[in-house]
Protein backbone atom coordinates (compact mmCIF):
# COMPACT_ATOMS: atom_id res chain seq x y z
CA UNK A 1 -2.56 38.51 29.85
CA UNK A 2 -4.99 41.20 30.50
CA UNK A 3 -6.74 41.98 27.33
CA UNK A 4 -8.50 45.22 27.65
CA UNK A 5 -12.17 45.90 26.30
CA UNK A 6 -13.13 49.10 24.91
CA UNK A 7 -16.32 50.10 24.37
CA UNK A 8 -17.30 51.81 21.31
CA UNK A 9 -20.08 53.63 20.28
CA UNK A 10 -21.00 51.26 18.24
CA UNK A 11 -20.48 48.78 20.32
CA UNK A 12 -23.18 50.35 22.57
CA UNK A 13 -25.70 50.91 19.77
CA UNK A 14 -25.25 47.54 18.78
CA UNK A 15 -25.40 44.82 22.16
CA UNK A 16 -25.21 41.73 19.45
CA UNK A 17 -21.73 42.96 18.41
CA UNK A 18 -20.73 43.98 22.08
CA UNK A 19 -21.47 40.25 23.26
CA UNK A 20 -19.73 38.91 20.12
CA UNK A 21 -16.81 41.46 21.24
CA UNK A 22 -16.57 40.39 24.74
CA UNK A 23 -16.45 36.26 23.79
CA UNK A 24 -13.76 36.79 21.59
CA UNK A 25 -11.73 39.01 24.04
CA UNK A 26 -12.72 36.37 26.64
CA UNK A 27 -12.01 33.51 24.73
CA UNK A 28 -8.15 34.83 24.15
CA UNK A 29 -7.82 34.96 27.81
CA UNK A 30 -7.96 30.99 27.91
CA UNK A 31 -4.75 29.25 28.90
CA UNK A 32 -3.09 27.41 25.89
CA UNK A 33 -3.61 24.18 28.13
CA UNK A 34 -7.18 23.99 27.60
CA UNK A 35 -7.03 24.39 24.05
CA UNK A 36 -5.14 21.82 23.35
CA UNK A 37 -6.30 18.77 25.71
CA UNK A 38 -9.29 19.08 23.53
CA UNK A 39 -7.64 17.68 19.84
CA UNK A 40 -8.05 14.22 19.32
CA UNK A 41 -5.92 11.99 18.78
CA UNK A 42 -4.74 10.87 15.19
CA UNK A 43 -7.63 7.88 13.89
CA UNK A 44 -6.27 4.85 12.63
CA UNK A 45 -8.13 4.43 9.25
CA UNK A 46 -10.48 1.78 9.76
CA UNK A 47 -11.43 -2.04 8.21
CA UNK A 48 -13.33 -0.17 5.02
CA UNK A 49 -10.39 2.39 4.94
CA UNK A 50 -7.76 -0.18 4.64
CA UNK A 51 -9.40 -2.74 2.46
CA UNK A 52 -10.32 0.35 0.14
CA UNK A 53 -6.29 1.71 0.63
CA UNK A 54 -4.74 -2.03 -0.50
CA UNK A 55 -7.41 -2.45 -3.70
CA UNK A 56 -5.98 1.03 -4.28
CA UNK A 57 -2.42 -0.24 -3.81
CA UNK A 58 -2.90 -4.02 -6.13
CA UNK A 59 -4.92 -2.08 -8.73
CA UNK A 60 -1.90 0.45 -9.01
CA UNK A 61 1.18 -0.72 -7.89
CA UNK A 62 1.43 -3.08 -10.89
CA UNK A 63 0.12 -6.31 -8.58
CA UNK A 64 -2.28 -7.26 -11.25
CA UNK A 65 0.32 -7.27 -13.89
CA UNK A 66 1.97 -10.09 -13.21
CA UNK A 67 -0.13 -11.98 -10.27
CA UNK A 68 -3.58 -12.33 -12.57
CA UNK A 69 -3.66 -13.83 -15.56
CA UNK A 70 -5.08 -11.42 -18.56
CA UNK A 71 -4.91 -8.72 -16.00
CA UNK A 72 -2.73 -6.09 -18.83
CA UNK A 73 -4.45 -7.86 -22.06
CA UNK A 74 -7.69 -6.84 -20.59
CA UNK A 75 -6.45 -3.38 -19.87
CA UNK A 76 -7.41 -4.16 -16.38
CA UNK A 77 -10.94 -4.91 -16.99
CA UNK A 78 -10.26 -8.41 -15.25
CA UNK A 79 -13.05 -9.28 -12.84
CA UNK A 80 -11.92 -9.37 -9.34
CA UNK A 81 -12.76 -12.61 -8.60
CA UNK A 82 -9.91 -13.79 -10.76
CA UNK A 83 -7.04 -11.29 -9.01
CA UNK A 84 -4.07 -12.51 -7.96
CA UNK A 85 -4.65 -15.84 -8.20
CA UNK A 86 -1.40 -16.64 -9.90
CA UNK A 87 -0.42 -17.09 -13.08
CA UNK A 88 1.51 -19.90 -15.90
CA UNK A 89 3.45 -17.20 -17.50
CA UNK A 90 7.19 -17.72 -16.96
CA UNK A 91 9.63 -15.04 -16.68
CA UNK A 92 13.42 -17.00 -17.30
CA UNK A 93 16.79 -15.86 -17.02
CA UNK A 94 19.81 -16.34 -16.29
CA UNK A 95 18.17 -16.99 -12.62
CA UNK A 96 16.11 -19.73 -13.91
CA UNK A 97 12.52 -19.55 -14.67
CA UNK A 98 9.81 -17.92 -11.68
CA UNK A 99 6.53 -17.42 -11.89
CA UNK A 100 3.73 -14.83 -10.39
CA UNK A 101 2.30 -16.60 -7.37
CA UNK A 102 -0.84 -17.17 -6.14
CA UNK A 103 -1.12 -13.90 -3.69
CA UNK A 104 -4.69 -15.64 -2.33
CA UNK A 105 -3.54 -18.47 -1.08
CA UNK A 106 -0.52 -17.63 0.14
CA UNK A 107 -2.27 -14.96 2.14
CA UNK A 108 -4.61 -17.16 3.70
CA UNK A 109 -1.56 -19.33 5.16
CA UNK A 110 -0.35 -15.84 6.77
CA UNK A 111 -1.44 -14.00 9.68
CA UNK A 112 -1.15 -10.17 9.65
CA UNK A 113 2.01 -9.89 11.58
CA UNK A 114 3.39 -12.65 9.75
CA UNK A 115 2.72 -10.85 6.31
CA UNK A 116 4.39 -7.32 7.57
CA UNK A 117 7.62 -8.87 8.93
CA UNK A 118 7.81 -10.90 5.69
CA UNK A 119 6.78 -8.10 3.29
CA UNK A 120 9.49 -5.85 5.56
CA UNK A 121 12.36 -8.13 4.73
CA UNK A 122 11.13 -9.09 0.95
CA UNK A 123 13.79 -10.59 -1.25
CA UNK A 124 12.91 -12.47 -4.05
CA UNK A 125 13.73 -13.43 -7.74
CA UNK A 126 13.43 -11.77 -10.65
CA UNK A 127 10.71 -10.27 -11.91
CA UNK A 128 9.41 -9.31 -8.45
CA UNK A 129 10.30 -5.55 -7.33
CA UNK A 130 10.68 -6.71 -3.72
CA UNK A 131 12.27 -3.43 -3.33
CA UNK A 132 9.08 -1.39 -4.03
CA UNK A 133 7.51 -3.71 -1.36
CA UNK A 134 9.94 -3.01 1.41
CA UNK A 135 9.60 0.31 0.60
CA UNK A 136 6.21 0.82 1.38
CA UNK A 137 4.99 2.05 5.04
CA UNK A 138 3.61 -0.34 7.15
CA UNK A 139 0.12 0.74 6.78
CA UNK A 140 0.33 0.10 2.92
CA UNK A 141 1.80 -3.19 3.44
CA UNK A 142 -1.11 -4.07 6.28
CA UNK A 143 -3.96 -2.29 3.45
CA UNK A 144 -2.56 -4.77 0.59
CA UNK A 145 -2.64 -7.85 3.17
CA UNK A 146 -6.29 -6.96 4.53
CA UNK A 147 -7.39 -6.63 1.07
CA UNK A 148 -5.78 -9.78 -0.62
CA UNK A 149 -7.11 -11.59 2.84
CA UNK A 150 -10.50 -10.51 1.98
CA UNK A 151 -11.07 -11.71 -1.12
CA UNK A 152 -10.19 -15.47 -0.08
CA UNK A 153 -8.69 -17.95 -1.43
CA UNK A 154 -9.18 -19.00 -5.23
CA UNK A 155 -7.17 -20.84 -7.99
CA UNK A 156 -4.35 -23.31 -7.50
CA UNK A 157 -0.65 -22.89 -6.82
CA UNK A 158 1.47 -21.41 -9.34
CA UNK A 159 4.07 -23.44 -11.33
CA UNK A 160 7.37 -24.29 -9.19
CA UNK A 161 10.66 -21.95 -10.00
CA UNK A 162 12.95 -24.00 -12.67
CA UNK A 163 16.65 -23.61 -12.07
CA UNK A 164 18.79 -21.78 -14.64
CA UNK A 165 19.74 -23.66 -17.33
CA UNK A 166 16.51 -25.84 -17.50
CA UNK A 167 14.01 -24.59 -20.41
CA UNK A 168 10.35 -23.89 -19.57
CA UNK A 169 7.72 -25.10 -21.05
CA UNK A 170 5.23 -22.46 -22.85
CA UNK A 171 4.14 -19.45 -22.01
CA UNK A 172 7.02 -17.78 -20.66
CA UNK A 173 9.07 -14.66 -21.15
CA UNK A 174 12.39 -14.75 -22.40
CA UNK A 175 15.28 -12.24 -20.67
CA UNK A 176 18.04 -11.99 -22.50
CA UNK A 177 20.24 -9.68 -20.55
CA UNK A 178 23.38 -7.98 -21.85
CA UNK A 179 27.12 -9.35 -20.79
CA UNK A 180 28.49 -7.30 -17.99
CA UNK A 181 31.93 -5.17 -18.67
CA UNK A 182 34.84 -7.18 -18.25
CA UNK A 183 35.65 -4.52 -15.51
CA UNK A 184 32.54 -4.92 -13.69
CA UNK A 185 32.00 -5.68 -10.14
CA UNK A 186 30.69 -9.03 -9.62
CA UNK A 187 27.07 -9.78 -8.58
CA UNK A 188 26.07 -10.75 -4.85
């Protein structure tokens, strides 16, 4: 559409603000077409970005908590050579007893696409929040693996799970959970 360009006074006075004028009007003249073939397309964050993103993610998601050993005594002050390498702290239930395990090593047995269709379909026992996991995006999930990858592996496997019914030995955590309502549905 036609824009039309008056000349004012001014304008003429002035040839700095006439040319300034006449780029502009110009400019709005453009077809929409040409304006927008020249955005870029969305970036993928890159390898710093996502290794940055997933120590984000461990540090505050709670990863440390339970996957390094004197990760909350130390009020998180635990060097990061010692992350996630496991840890002999028990938690037992009425599931048994589990323990944290050792996020390094098992990542080194994964590939990347291996880790986000596990981490996807996440089920685990207690104390894990497997449900936070699968709730994550894909790109969180692929952050957390590229950074746990990257620090290699370190430390030995943790402890097996114990069945229910079968007492750990020290340190553990003991869950005492209350008895469901008679009227309760059952558990699946």
């Amino acid at each position: 559409m036609p824009v039309p360009l008056i000349a004012t006074a001014s304008m003429r006075a002035n040839p700095i603000l006439f040319a300034t004028a006449l780029c502009l009007a110009l400019s709005a003249c453009q077809p929409s077409e040409t304006r927008t073939s020249s955005r870029l397309p969305p970036s993928t964050p890159s390898d710093t970005d996502l290794l940055a993103r997933g120590e984000y993610l461990v540090r505050t998601t709670g990863c440390n908590d339970c996957h390094t050993p004197g990760y909350a005594e130390s009020g998180g002050t635990t060097d990061k050579a010692g992350w996630l390498v496991g840890s002999p702290m028990g938690f037992h239930g009425p599931w048994g007893t589990t323990y944290p395990s050792n996020l390094r090593l098992r990542m080194q047995q994964l590939t990347e696409a291996q880790w986000l269709e596990y981490s996807a379909n996440l089920r685990t026992r207690p104390m894990m929040p497997d449900f936070a996991v699968r709730a994550m995006t894909e790109e969180d999930r692929r952050a957390i693996y590229r950074f746990i990858h990257s620090l290699g592996a370190a430390g030995q496997p943790a402890p097996e799970a114990l069945p229910p019914g079968q007492t750990p030995p020290a340190p553990y955590l003991g869950l005492v959970l209350p008895t469901p309502p008679a009227d309760a549905p059952a558990a699946h």
